[in-house]
N, C-alpha and C. Protein backbone atom coordinates (compact mmCIF):
# COMPACT_ATOMS: atom_id res chain seq x y z
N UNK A 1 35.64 299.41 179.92
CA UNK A 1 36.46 298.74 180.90
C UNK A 1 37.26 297.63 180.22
N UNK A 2 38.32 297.66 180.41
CA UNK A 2 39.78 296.73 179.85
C UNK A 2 39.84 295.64 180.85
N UNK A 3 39.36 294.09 180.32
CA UNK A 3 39.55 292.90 180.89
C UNK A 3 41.08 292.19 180.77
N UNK A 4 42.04 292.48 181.77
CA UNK A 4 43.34 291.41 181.40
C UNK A 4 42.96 290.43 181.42
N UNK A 5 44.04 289.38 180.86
CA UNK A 5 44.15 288.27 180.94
C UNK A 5 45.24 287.88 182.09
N UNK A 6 45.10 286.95 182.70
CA UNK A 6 45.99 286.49 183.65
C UNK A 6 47.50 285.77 182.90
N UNK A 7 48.26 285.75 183.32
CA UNK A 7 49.69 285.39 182.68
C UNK A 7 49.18 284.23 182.45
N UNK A 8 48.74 283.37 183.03
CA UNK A 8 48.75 281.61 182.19
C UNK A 8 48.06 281.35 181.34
N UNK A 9 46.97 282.65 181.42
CA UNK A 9 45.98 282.56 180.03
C UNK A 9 46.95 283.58 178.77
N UNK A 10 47.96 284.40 179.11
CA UNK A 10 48.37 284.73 177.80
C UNK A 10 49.47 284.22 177.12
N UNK A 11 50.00 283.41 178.26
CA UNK A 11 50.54 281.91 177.82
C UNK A 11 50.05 280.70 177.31
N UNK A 12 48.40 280.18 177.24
CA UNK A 12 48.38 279.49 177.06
C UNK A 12 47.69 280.35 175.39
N UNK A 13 47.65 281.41 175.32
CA UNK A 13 47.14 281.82 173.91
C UNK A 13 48.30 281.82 173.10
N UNK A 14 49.53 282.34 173.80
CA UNK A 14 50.57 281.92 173.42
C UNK A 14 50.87 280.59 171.92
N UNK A 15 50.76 279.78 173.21
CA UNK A 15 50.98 278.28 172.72
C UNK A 15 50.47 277.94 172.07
N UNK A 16 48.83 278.10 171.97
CA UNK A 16 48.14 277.46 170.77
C UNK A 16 48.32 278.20 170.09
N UNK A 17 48.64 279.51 170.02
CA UNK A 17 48.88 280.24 168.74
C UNK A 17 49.92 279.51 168.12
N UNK A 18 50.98 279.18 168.63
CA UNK A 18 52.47 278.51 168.06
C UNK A 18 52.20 277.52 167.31
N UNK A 19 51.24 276.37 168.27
CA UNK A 19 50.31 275.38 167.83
C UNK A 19 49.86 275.60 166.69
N UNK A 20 49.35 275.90 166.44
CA UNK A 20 48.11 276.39 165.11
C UNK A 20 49.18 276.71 163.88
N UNK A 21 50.64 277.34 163.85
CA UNK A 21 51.66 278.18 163.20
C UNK A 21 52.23 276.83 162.91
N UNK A 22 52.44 275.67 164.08
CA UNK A 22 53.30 275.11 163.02
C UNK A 22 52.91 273.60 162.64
N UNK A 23 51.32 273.39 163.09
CA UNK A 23 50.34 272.40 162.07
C UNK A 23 50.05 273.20 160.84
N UNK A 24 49.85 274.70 160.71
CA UNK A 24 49.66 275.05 159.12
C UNK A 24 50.95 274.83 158.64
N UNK A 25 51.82 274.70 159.10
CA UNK A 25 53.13 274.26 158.05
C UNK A 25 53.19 273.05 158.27
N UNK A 26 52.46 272.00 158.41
CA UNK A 26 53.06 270.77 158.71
C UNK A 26 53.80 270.19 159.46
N UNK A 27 54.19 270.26 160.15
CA UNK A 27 55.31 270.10 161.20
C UNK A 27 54.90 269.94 162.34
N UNK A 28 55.95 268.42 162.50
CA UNK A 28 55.52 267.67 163.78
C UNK A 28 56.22 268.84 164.74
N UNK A 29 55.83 268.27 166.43
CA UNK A 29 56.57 268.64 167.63
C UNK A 29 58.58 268.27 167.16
N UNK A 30 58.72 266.99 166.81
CA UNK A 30 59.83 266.70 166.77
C UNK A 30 60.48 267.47 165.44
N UNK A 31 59.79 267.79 164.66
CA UNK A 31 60.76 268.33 163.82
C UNK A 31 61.19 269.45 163.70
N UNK A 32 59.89 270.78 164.62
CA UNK A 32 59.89 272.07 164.92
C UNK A 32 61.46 271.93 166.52
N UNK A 33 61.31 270.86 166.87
CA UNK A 33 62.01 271.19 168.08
C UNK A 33 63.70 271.01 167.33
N UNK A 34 63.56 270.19 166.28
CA UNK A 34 65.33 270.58 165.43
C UNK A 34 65.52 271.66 165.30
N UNK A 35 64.73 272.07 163.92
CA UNK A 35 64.88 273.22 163.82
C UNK A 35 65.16 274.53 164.27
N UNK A 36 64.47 274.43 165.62
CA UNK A 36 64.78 275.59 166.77
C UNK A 36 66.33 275.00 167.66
N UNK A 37 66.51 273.58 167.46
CA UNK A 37 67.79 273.50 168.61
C UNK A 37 67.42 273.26 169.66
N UNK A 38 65.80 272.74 170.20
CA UNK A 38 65.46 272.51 171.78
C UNK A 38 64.84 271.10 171.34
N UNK A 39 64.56 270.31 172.60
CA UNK A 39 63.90 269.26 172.27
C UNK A 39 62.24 269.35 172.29
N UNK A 40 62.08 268.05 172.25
CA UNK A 40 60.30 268.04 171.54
C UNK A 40 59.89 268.66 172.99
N UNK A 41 59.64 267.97 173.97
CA UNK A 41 59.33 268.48 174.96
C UNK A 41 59.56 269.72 175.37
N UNK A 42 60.73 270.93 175.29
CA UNK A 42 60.23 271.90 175.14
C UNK A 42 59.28 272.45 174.37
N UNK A 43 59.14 271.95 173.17
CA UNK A 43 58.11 272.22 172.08
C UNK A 43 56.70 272.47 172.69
N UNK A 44 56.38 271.09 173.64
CA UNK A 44 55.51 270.35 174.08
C UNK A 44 55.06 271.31 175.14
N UNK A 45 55.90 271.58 175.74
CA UNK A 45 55.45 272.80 176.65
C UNK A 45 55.28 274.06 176.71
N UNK A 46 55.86 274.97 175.77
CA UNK A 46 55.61 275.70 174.82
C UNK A 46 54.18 275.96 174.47
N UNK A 47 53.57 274.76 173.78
CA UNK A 47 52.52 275.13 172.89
C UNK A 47 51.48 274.09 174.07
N UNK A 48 51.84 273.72 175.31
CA UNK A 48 50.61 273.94 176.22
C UNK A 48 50.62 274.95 177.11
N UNK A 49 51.30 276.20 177.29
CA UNK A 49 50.79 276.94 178.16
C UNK A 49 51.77 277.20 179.27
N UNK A 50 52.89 276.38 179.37
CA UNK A 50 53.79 276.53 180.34
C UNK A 50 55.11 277.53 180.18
N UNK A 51 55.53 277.35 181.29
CA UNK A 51 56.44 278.82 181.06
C UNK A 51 58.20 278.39 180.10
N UNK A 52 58.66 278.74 179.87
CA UNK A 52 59.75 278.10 178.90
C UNK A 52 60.82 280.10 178.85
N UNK A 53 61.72 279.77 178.56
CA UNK A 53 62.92 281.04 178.60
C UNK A 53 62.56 281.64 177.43
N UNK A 54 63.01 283.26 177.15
CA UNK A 54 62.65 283.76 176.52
C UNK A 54 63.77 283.42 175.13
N UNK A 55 64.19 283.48 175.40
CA UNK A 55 65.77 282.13 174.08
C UNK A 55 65.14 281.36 173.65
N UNK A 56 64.49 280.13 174.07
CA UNK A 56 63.63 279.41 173.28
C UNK A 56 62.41 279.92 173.01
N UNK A 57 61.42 280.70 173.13
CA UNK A 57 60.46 281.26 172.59
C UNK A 57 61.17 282.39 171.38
N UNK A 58 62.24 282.91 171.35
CA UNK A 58 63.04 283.11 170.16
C UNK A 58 63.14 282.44 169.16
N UNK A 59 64.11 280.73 169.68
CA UNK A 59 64.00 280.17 168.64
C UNK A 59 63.04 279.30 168.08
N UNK A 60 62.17 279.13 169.07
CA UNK A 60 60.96 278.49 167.89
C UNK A 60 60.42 279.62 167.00
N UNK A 61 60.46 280.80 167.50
CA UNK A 61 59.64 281.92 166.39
C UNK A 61 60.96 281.94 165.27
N UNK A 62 62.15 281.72 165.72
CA UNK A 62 62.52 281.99 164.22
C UNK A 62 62.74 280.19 163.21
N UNK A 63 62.63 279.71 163.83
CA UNK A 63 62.38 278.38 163.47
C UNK A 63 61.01 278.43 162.68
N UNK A 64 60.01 278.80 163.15
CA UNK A 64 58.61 278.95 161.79
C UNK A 64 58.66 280.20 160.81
N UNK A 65 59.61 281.15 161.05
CA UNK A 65 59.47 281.50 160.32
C UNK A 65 58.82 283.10 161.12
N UNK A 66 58.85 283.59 162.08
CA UNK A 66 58.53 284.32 162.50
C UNK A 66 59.17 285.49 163.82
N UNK A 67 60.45 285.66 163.17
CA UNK A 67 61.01 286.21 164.39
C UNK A 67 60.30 288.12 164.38
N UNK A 68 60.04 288.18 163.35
CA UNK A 68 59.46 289.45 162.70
C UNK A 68 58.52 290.51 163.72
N UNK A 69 57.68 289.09 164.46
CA UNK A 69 56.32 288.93 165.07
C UNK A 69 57.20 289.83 166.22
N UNK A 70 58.34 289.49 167.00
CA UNK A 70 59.08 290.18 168.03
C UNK A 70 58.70 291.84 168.00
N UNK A 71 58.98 292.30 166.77
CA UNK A 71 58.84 293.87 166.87
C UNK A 71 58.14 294.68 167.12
N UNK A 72 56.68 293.47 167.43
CA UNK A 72 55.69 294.30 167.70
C UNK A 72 56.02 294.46 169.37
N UNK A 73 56.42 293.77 170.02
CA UNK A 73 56.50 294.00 171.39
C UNK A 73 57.34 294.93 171.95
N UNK A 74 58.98 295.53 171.25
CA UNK A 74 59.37 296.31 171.95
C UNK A 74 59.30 297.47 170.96
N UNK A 75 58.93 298.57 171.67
CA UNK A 75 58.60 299.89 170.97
C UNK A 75 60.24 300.34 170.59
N UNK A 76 59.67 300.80 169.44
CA UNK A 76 60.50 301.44 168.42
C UNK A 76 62.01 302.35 168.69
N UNK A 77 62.89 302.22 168.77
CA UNK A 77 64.27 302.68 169.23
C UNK A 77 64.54 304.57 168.96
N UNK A 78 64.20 304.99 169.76
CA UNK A 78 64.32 307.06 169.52
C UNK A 78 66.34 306.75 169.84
N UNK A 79 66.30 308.04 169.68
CA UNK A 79 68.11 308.46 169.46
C UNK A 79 68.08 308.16 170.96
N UNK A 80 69.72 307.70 171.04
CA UNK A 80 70.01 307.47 172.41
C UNK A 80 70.86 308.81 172.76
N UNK A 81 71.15 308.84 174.10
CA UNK A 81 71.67 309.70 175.15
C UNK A 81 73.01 310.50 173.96
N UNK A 82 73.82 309.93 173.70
CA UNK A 82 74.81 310.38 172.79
C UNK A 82 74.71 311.02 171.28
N UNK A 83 73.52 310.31 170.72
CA UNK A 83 73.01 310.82 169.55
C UNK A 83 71.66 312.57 169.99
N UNK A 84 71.16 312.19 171.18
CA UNK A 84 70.78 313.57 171.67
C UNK A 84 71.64 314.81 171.78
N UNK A 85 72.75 314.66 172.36
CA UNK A 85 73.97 315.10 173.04
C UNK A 85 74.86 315.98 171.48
N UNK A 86 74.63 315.31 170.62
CA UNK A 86 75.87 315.93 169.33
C UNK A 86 74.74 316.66 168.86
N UNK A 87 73.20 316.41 168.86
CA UNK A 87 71.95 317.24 168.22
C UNK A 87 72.49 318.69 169.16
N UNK A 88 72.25 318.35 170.22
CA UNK A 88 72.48 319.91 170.77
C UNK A 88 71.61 320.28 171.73
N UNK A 89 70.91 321.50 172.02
CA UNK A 89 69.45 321.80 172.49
C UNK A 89 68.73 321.91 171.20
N UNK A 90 69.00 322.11 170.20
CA UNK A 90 68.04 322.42 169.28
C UNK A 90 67.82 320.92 169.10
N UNK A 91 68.21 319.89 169.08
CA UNK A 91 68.02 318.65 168.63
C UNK A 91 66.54 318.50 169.17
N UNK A 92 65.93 318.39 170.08
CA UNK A 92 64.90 317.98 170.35
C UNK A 92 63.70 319.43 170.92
N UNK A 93 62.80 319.19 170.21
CA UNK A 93 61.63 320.45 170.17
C UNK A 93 60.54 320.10 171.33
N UNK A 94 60.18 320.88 171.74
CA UNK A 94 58.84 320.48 172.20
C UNK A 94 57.77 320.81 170.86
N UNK A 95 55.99 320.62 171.19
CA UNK A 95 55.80 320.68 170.60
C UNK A 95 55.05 322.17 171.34
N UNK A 96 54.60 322.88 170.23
CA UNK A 96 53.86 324.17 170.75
C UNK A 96 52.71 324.50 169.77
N UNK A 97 52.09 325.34 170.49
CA UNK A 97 50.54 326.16 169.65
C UNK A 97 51.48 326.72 168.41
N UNK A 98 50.52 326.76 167.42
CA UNK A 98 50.76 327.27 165.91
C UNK A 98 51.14 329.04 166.20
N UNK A 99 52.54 329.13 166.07
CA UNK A 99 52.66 330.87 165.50
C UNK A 99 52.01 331.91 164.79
N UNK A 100 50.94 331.16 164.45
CA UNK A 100 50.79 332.22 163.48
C UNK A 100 49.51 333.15 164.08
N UNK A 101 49.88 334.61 163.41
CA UNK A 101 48.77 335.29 164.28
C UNK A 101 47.41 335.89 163.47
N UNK A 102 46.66 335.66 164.11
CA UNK A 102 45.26 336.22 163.30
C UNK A 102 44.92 337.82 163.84
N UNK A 103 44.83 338.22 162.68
CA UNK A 103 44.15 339.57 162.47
C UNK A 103 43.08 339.52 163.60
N UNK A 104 43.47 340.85 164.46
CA UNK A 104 41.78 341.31 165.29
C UNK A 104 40.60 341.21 164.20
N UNK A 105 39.80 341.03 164.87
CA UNK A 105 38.40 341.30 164.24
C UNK A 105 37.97 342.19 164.22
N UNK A 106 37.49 343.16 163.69
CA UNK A 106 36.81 344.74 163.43
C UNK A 106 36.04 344.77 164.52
N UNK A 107 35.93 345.31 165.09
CA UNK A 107 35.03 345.78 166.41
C UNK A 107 33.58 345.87 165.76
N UNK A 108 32.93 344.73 166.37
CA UNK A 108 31.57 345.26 166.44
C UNK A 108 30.92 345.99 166.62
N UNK A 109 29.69 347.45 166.34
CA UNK A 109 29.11 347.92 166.51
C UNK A 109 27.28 348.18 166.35
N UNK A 110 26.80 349.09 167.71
CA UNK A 110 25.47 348.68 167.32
C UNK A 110 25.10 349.94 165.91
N UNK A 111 24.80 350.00 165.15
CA UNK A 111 24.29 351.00 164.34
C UNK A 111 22.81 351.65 164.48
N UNK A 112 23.22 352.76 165.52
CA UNK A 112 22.09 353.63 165.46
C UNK A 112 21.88 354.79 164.71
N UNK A 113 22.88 355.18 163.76
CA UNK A 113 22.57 356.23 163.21
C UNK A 113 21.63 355.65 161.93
N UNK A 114 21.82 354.52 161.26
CA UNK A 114 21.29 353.84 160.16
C UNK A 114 19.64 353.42 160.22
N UNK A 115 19.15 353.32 161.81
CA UNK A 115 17.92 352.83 162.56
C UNK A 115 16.72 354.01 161.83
């Protein structure tokens, strides 16, 4: 059984995670909040748990050094509608059982003449 977390708790893991990212680099509230372009107090709220735009949770991740971390959240980009479209029908396969065919098996028999 799969326990969620409630949104303010994966916000507030959030934050101290951020927390934790940018005391190992040293860095005050005020100097992480230059760097990103927001003030301390967004910082401040941020890394307690509160809700803040997804633009500034951008730029503080690329402000430490971590915009990277983003890719794990949106799944991976397949061909779009137009790049399907010039593939063709053959462009995209399903997948199917293996072709290949196996030899019958010799028919079993009981051997009574051998008895």
């Amino acid at each position: 059984m799969s326990i969620r977390k409630t949104d303010d708790a994966v916000l507030e893991s959030l934050g101290s995670g951020l927390q934790r990212e940018r005391l190992s680099r040293n860095l005050s509230q005020t100097q992480l909040a230059t760097e990103a372009g927001v003030t301390r107090d967004t910082v401040r709220r941020l890394e307690a748990g509160e809700s803040v735009s997804t633009l500034t949770l951008v730029r503080v991740l690329r402000a430490l050094g971590m915009e990277g971390s983003l890719d794990a959240l949106a799944p991976g980009r397949g061909p779009g509608p137009l790049e399907q479209l010039d593939k063709g029908p053959a462009g995209r396969q399903r997948a199917r059982a293996s072709t290949r065919r196996e030899e019958p098996a010799s028919e079993w028999r009981w051997d009574e003449e051998g008895s």
